[in-house]
Protein backbone atom coordinates (compact mmCIF):
# COMPACT_ATOMS: atom_id res chain seq x y z
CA UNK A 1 114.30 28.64 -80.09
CA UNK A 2 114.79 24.90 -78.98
CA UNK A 3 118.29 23.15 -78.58
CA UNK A 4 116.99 19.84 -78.78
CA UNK A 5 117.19 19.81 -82.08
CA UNK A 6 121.07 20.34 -82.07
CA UNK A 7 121.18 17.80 -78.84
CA UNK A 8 119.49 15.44 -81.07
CA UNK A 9 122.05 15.34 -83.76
CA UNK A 10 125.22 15.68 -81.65
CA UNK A 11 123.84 12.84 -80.05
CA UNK A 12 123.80 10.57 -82.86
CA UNK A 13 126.71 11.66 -84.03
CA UNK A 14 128.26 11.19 -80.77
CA UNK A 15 126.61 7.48 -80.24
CA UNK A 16 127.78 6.52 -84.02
CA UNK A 17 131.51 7.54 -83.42
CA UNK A 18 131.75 5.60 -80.07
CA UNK A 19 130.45 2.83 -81.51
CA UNK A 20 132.96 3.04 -84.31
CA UNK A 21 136.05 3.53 -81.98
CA UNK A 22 134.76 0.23 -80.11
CA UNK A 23 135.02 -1.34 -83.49
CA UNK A 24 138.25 0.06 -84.23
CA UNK A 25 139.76 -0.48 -80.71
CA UNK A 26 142.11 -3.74 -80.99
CA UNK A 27 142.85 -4.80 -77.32
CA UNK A 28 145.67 -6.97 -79.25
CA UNK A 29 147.28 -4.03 -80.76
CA UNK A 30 146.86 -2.15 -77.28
CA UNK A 31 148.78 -5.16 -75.14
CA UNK A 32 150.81 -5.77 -77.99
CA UNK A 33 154.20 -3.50 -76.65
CA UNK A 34 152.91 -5.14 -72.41
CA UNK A 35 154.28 -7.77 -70.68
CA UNK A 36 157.74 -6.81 -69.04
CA UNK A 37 158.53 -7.28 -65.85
CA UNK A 38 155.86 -8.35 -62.78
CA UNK A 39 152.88 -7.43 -64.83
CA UNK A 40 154.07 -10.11 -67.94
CA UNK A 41 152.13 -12.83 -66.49
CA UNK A 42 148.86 -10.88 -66.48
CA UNK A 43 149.03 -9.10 -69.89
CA UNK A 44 149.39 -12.84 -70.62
CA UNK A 45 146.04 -13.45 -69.53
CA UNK A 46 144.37 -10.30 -70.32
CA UNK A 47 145.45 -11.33 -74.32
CA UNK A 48 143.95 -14.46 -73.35
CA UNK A 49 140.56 -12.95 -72.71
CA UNK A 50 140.36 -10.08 -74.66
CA UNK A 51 136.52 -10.36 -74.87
CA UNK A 52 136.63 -9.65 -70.77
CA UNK A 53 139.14 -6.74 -71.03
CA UNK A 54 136.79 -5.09 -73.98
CA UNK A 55 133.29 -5.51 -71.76
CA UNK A 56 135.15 -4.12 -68.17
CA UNK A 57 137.19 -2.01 -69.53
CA UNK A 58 137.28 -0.37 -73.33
CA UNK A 59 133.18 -0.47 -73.22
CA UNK A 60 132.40 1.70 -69.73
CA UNK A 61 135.76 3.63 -70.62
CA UNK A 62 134.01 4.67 -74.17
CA UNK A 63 130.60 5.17 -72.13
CA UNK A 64 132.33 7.83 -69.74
CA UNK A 65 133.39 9.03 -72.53
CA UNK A 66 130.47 9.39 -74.04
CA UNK A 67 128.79 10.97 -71.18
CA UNK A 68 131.55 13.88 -70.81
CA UNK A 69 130.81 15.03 -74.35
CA UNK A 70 127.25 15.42 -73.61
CA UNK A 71 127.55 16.76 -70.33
CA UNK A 72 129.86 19.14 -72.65
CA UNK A 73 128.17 19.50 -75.26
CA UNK A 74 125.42 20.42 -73.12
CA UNK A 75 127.21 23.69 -71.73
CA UNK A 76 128.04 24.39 -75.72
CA UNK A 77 124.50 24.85 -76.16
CA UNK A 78 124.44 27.11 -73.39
CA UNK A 79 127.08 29.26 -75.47
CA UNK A 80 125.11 28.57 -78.66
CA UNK A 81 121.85 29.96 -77.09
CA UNK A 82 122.74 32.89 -75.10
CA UNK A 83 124.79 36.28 -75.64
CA UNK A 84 127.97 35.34 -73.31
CA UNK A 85 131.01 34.88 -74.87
CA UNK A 86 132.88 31.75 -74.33
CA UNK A 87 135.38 32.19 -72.39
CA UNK A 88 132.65 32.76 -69.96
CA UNK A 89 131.86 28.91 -69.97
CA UNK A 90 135.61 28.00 -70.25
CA UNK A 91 136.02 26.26 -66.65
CA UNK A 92 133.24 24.43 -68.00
CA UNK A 93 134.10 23.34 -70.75
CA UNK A 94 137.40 21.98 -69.51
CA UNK A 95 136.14 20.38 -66.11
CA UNK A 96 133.94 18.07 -68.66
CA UNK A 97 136.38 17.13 -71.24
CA UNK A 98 137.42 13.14 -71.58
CA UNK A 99 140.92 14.50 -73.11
CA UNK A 100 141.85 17.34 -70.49
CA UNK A 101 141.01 13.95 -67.77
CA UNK A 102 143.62 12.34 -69.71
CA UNK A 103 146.15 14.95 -69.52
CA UNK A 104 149.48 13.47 -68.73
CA UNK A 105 150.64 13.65 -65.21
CA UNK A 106 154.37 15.47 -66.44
CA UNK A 107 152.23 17.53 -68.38
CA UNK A 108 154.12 21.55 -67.95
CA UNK A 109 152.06 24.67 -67.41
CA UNK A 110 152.82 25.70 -70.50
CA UNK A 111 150.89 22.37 -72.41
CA UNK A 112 147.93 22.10 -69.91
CA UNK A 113 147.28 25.98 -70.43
CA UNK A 114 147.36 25.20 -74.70
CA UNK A 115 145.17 21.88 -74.24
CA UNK A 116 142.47 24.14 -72.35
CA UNK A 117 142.79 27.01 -75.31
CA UNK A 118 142.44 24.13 -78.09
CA UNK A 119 139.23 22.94 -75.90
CA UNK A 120 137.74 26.12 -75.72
CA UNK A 121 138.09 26.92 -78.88
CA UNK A 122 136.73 24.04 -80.32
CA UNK A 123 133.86 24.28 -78.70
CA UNK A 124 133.54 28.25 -79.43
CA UNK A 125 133.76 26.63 -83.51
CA UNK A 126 131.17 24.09 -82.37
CA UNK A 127 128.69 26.24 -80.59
CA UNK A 128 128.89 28.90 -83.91
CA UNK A 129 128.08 26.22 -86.11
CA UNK A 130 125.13 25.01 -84.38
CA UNK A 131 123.47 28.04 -83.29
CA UNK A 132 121.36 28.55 -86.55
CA UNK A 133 120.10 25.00 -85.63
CA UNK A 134 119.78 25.98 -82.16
CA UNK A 135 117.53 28.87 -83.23
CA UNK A 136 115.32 26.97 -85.08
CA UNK A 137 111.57 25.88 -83.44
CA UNK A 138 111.91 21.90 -84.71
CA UNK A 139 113.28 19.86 -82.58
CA UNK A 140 114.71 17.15 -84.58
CA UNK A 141 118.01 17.71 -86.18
CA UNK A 142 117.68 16.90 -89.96
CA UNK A 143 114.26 18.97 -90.40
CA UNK A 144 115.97 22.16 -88.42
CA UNK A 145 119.13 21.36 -90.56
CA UNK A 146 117.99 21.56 -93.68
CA UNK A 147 115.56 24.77 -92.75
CA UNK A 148 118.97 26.25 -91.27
CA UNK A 149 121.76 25.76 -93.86
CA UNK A 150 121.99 24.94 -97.63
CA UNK A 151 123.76 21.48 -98.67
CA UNK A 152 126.99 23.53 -98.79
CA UNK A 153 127.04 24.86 -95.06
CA UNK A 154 125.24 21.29 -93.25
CA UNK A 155 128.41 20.34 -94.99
CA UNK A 156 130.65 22.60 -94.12
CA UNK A 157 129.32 21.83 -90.10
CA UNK A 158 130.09 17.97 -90.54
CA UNK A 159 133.43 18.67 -91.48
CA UNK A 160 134.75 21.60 -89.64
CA UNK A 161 132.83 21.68 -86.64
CA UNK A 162 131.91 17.88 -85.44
CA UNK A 163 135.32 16.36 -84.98
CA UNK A 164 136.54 15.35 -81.56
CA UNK A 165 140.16 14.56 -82.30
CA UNK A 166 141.96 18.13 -83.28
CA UNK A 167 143.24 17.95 -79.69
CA UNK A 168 144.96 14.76 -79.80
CA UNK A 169 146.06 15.62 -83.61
CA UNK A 170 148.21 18.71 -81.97
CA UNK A 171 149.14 17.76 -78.64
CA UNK A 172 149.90 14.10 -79.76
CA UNK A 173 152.70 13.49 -76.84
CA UNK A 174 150.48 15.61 -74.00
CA UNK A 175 147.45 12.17 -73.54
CA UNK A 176 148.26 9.06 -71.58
CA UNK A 177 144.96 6.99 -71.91
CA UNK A 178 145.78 4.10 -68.76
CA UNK A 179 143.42 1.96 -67.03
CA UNK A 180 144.47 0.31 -63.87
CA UNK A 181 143.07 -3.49 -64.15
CA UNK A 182 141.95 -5.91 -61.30
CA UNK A 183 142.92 -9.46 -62.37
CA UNK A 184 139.76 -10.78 -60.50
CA UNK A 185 137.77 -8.59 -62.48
CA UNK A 186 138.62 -9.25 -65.69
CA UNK A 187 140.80 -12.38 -65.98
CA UNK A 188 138.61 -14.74 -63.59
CA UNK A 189 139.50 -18.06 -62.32
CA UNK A 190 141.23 -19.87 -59.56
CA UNK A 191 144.31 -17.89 -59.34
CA UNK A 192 143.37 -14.61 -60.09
CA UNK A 193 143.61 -13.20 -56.53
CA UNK A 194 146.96 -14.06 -56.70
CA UNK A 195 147.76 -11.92 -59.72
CA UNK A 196 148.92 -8.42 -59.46
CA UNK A 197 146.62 -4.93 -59.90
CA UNK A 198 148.46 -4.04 -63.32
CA UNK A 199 148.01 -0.72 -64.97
CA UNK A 200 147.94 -1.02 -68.97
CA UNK A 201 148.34 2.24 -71.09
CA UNK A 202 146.45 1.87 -74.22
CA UNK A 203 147.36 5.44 -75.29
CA UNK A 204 148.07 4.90 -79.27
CA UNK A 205 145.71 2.69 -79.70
CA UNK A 206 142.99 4.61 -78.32
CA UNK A 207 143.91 7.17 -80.38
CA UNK A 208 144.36 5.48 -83.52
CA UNK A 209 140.92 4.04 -83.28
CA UNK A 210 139.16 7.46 -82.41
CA UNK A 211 141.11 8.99 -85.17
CA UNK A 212 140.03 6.41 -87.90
CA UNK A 213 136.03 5.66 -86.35
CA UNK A 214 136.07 9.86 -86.22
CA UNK A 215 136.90 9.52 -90.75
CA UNK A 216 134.77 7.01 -91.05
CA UNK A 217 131.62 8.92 -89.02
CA UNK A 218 132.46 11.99 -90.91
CA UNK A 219 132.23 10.33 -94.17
CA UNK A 220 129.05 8.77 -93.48
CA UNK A 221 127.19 11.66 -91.98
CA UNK A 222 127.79 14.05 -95.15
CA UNK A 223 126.53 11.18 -97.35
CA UNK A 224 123.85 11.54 -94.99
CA UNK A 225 124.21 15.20 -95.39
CA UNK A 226 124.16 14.94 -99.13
CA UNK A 227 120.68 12.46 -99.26
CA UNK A 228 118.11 14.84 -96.91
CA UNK A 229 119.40 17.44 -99.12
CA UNK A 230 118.77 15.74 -102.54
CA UNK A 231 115.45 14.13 -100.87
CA UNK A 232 114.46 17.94 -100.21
């Protein structure tokens, strides 16, 4: 029994969705509804140097992102590999979850309590899907995939158990994505001390692009899916 082999492919799958979502991400479509009041002058500049904005704050935003869904995904193995049920791992799961982080601050009981069901129980679905791997000695994900599961079922796990978004899909007024921005940081120049700390919520635009990148990675990995199969 190995769980690199599962690691392995969440990995990449993780890596190539990120990547998509930064190339989705419009920091023009994210400032676009910005500007009123004090903070108008720097929303001004940050559309002025988007290309800043992107590398100090989308990129390490996406990379902490990145790292709670392995750090995660990681405890999902745990699940996948041993005989406890899930809700043992449930504190967990939550405490590592980019989405619960983003929870909204006049977020009820009621809400929080169905955002931590929804991200148990997606990664109860994910952990089931991936155990076969899991059990498997290789330790690369296409050779124990295609020893696990038939074209149908690697399938089947592409589509119902690797996407990231359900959450946002049926909680879509319980997120506030928001990064707090240092004009010195990100704007440069002269008078940039004098500029305001402005906080800039980029809430449907983040998830617009991890909706579409998460389509677009799906799509690709079960053409993926479908060519080890036909190679085998």
């Amino acid at each position: 029994m190995t769980r690199a082999a599962a690691r392995d492919g969440f990995e990449t799958f993780l890596g190539d969705a990120v990547s998509a979502t930064r190339r989705e991400f419009s920091v023009e479509r994210a400032l676009r509804d910005v500007g009123l009041g004090p903070a108008g002058a720097v929303v001004d500049r940050l559309r002025e140097n988007a290309d800043a904005l992107e590398r100090r704050v989308v990129e390490p935003e996406l990379a902490a992102y990145r790292d709670d869904a392995l750090a995660q995904f990681d405890v999902v193995l745990e699940y996948a590999s041993g005989e406890d049920p899930i809700d043992a791992y449930a504190d967990e799961l939550v405490a590592r979850d980019g989405f619960y982080d983003a929870l909204a601050a006049d977020a009820d009981d009621r809400t929080a309590a169905a955002v931590e069901t929804a991200i148990v129980e997606r990664s109860r679905r994910l952990g089931d899907a991936v155990r076969p791997i899991v059990e498997r000695p290789e330790d690369a994900f296409w050779p124990a995939t295609t020893a696990a599961f038939d074209r149908e079922a690697a399938t089947a796990l592409v589509e119902d158990a690797f996407p990231f978004t359900g959450v946002l899909r049926e909680f879509p007024s319980a997120f506030v994505f928001e990064a707090r921005i240092d004009p010195e940081e990100v704007v440069g120049g002269p008078f940039a001390a004098a500029l305001p700390t402005v906080s800039v919520e980029y809430t449907d635009e983040a998830s617009r692009a991890m909706r579409r990148a998460e389509r677009r990675i799906i799509e690709e990995t079960k053409r993926e899916v479908a060519t080890r199969f036909d190679a085998d």
